[in-house]
Protein backbone atom coordinates (compact mmCIF):
# COMPACT_ATOMS: atom_id res chain seq x y z
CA UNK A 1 82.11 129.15 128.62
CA UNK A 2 78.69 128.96 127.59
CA UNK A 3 77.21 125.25 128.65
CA UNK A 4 73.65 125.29 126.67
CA UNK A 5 75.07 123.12 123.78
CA UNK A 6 74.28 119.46 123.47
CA UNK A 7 75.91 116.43 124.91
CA UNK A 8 78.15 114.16 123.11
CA UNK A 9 77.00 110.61 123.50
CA UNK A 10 80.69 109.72 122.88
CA UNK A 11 81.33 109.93 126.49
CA UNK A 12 81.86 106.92 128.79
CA UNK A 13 81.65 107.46 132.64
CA UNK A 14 83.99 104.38 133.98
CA UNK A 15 84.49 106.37 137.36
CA UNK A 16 84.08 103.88 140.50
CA UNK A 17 84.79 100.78 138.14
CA UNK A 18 87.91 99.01 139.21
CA UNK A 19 90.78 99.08 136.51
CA UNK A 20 93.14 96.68 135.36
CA UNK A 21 96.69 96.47 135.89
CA UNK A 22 99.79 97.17 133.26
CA UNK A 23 101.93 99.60 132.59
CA UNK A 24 101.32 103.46 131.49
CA UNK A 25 100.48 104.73 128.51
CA UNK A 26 103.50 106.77 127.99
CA UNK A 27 106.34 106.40 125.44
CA UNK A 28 104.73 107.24 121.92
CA UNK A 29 101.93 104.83 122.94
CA UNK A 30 99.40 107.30 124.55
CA UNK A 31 99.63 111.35 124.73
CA UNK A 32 98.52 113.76 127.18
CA UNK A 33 98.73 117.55 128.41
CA UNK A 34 101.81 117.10 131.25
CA UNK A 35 102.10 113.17 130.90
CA UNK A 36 105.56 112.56 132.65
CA UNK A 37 106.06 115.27 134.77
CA UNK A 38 102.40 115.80 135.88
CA UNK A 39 103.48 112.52 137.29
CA UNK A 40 106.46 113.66 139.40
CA UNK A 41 103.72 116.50 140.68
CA UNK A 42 101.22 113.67 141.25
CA UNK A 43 103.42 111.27 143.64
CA UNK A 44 104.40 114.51 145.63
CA UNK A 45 100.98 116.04 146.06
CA UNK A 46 98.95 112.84 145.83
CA UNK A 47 101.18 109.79 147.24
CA UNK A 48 101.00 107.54 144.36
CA UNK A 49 103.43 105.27 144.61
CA UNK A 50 107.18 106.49 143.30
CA UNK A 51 108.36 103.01 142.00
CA UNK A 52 105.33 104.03 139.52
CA UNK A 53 106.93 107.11 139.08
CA UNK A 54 110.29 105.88 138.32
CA UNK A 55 108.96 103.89 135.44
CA UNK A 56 107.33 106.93 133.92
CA UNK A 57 110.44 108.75 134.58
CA UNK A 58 112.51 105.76 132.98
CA UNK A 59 110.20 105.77 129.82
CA UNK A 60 108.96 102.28 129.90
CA UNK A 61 106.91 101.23 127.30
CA UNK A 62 103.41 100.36 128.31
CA UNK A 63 102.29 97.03 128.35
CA UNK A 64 99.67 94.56 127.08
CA UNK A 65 96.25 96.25 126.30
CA UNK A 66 93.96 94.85 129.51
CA UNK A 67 90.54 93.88 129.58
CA UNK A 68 88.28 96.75 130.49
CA UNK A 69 85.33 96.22 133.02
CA UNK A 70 82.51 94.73 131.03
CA UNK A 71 79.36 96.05 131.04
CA UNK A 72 77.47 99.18 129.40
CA UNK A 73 78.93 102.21 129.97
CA UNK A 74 77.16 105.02 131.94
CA UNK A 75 76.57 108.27 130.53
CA UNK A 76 77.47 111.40 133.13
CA UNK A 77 74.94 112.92 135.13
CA UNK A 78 77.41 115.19 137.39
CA UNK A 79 78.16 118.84 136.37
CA UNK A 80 81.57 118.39 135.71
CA UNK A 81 80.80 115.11 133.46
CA UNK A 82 77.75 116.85 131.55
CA UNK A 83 80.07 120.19 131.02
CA UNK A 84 82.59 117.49 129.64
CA UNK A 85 80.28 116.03 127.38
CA UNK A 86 78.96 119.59 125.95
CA UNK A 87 82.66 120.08 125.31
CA UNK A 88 83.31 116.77 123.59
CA UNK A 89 80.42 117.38 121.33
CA UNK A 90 81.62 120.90 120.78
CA UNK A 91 84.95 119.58 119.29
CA UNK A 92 82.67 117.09 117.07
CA UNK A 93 81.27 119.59 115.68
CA UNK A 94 84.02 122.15 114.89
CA UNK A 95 86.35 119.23 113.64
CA UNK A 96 84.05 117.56 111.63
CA UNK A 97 82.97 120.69 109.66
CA UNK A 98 86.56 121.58 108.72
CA UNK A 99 87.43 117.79 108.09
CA UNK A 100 84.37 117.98 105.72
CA UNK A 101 85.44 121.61 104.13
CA UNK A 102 89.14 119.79 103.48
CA UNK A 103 87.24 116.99 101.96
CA UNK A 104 87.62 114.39 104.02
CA UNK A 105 85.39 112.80 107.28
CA UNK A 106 86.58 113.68 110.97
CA UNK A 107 85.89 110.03 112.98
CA UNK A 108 84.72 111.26 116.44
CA UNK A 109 86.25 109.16 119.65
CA UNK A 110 85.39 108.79 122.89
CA UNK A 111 86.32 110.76 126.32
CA UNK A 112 86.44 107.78 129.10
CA UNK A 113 85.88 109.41 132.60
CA UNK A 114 87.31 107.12 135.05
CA UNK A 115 88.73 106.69 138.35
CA UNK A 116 92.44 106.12 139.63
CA UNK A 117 93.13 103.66 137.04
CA UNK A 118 91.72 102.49 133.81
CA UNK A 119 92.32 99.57 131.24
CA UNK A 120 93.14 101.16 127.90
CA UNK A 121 94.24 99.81 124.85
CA UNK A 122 97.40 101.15 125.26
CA UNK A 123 98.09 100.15 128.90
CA UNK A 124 96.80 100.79 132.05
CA UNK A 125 96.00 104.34 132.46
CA UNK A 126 96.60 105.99 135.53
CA UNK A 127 95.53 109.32 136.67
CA UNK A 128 99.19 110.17 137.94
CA UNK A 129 99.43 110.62 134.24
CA UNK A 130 97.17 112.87 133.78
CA UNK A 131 94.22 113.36 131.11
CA UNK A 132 95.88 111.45 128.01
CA UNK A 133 94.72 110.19 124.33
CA UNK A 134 95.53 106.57 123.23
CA UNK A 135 95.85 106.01 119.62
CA UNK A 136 95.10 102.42 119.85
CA UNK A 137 91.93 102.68 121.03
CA UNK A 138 91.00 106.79 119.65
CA UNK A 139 89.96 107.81 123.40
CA UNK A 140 91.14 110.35 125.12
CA UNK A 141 90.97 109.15 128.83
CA UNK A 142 90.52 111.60 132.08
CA UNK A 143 90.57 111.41 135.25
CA UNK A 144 88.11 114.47 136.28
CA UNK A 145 90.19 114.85 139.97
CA UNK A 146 92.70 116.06 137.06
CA UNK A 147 91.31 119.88 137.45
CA UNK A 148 90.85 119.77 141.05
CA UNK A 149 95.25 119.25 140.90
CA UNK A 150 95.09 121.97 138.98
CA UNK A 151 92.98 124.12 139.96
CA UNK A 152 94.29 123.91 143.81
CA UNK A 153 97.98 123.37 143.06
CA UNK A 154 98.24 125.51 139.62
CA UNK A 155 96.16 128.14 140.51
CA UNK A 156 94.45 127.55 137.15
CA UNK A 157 90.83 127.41 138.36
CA UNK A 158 87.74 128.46 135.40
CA UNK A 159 85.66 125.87 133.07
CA UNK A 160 87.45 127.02 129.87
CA UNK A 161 90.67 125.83 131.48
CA UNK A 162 88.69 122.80 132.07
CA UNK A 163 87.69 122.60 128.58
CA UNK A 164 91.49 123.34 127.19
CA UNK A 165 92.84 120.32 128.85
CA UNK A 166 90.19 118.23 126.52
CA UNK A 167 90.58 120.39 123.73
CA UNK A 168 94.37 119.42 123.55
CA UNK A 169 93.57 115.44 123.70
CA UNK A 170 91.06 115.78 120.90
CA UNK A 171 94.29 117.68 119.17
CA UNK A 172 96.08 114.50 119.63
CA UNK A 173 93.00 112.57 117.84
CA UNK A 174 93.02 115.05 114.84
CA UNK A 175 97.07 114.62 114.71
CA UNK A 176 96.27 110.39 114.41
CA UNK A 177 93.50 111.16 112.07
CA UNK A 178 96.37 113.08 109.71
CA UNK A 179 98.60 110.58 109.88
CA UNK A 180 101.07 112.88 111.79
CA UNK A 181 101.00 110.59 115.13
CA UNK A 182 102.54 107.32 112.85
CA UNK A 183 105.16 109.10 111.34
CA UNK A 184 106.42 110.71 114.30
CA UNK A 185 106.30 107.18 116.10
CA UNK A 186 108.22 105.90 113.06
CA UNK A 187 110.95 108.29 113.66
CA UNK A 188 111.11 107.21 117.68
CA UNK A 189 113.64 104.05 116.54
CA UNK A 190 116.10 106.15 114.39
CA UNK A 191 116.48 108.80 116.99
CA UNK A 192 118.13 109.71 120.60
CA UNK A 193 115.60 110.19 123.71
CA UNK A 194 116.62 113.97 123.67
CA UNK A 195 116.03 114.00 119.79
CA UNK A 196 112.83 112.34 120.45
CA UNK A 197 112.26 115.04 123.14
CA UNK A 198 112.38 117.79 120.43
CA UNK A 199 109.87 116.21 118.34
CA UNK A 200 107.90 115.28 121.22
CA UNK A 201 107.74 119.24 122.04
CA UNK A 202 106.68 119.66 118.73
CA UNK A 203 103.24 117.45 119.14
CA UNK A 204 102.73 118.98 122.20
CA UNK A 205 102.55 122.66 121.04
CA UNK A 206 100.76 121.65 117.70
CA UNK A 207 98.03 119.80 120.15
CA UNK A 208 97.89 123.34 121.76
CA UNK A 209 97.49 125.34 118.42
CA UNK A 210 94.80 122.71 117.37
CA UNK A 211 92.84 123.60 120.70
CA UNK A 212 93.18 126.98 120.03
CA UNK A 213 91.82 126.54 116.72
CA UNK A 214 88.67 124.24 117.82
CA UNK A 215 88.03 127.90 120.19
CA UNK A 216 88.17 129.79 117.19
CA UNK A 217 85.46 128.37 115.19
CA UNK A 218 83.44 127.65 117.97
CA UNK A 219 83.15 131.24 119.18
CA UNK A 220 82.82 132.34 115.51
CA UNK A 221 79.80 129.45 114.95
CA UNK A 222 78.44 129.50 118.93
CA UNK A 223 79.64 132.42 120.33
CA UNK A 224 80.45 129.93 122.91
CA UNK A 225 83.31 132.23 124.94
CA UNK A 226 82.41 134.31 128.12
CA UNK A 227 84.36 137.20 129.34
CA UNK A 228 87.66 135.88 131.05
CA UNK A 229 87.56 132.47 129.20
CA UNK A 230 90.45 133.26 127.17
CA UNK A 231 92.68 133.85 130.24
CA UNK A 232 91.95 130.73 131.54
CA UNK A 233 92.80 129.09 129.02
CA UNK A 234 96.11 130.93 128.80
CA UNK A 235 97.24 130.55 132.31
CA UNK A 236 96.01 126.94 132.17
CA UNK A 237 98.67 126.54 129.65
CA UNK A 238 101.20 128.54 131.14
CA UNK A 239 101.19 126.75 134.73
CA UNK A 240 101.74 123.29 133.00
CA UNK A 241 104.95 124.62 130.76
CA UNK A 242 108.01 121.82 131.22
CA UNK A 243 109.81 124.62 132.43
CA UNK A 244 107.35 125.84 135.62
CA UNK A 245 106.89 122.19 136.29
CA UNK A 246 110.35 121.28 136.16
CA UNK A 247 111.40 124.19 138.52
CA UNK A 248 108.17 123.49 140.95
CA UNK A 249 110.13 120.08 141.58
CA UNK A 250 113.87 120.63 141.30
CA UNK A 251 114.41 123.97 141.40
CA UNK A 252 115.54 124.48 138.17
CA UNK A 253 114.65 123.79 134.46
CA UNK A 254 116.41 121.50 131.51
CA UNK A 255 115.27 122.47 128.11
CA UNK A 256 116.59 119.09 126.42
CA UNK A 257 114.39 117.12 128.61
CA UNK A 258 110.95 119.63 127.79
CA UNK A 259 109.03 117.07 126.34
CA UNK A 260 105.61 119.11 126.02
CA UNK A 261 107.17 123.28 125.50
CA UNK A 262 108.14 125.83 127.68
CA UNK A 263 105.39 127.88 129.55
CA UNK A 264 105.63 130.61 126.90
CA UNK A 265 105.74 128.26 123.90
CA UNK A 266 102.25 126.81 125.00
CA UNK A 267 100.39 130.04 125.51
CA UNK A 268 102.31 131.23 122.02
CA UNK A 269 100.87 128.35 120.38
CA UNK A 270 97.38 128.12 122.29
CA UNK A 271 96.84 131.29 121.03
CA UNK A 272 98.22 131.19 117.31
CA UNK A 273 95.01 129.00 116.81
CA UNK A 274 93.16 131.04 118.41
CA UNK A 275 93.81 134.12 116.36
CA UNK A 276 93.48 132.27 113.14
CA UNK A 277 91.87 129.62 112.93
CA UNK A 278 94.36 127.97 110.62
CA UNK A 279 95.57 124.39 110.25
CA UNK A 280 98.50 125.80 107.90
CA UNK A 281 99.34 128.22 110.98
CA UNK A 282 99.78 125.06 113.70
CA UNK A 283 102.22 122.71 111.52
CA UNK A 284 104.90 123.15 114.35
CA UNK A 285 107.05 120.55 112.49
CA UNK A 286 108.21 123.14 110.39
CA UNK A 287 108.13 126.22 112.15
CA UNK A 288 112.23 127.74 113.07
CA UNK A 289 111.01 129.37 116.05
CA UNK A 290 109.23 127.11 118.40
């Protein structure tokens, strides 16, 4: 991916700051690309704690917002934090002129860069968790050790893979900006957990069709996509599929507990944005075929 755009100054480098404590921001309360069961892969590869684990895997709410470090934030001076900032600011751009071509005005948020763990206003965030938006607060939150996971352990190495992972939070901001992410919370109470699973799978893959869009116009405006970019994008989101997760740690996979799409259903959607371009194209809410 071509890195000779500007910076966003939406970005906040918290990494080295200590965090606070609570729970994680899981549950409806906070989104991310493999949230629960990047979790499960985290305590087995990276010894976080599995009492930690079991709560994700119980689905505890998270708790209390906690007091973040005060203090002015930094902004990145690191490779990996500029090239995340270029990114950020690519998805500012792309969003905000189709917000403004539907008539209406995209609100930018902030990518928080931190370490381990990180006060959010939906809970402590954790990096377990993986890279994750919170509604609450309208940041996405990463921990950048994130692609090292999986770059090492997925075999999805490449900067556009990098560049997916925030492309799919910023999905979850445009969902919230719709109004999609409040009704689908509404509908949490009335429903089953593996109802709630189905509709879950359904943000997911729409958060994947929005990133795919946000490529589209950006290689159409900024030619911003090098040879091999759209593979790595593609096997980015075919490594992280409920399914290849799910039989990475068990052995086997169980489709009523998929709670982000399949390996196949990711790519499918990934690159149904891609190829159009279309908002109308990603409403996964209606679609028969997921």
């Amino acid at each position: 991916m071509k890195t000779d755009g500007r910076e966003s100054d939406n970005v906040e480098d918290r990494r080295g700051e200590s965090g606070g404590r609570g729970g994680l921001p899981i549950g409806g309360r906070g989104l991310g690309i493999g949230t629960i069961v990047i979790a499960v892969i985290a305590s087995y590869f990276l010894g976080v704690d599995p009492q930690m684990v079991m709560s994700v895997l119980g689905g505890l709410e998270s708790g209390a917002p906690t007091q973040a470090p005060s203090g002015p934030a930094k902004k990145p001076t690191d490779e990996i934090g500029r090239f995340m900032a270029v990114v950020l600011a690519d998805t500012e751009d792309t969003w905000g002129a189709l917000f403004k071509q539907g008539g209406g005005e995209y609100r930018a948020p902030k990518l928080v860069l931190f370490t381990n763990a990180y006060p959010t206003a939906c809970g402590t965030g954790q990096s377990a968790a993986g890279p994750f938006y919170c509604p609450e607060d309208q940041k996405v939150y990463l921990d950048t050790s994130f692609f090292q996971l999986l770059q090492q352990r997925f075999g999805a190495a490449g900067d556009f893979a990098q560049a997916y992972v925030v492309a799919h939070e910023i999905g979850h901001h445009v969902q919230n900006q719709l109004g999609i992410m409040e009704k689908t919370a509404q509908m949490r109470s009335r429903m089953s957990e593996a109802q709630y699973n189905q509709v879950s799978v359904r943000i997911e893959l729409q958060a994947d069709c929005f990133a795919g869009i946000w490529a589209h116009h950006a290689n159409r405006s900024r030619q911003i996509l090098e040879s091999g970019d759209v593979e790595e994008a593609l096997r980015a989101a075919s490594r992280i599929g409920d399914d290849v997760l799910q039989k990475r740690t068990q052995g086997y996979a169980v489709p009523e507990s998929f709670t982000h799409g399949s390996a196949e259903q990711r790519v499918r959607w990934f690159r149904t944005g891609l190829e159009t371009g279309s908002m109308k194209a990603c409403n996964t809410f209606e679609a028969r075929q997921l």
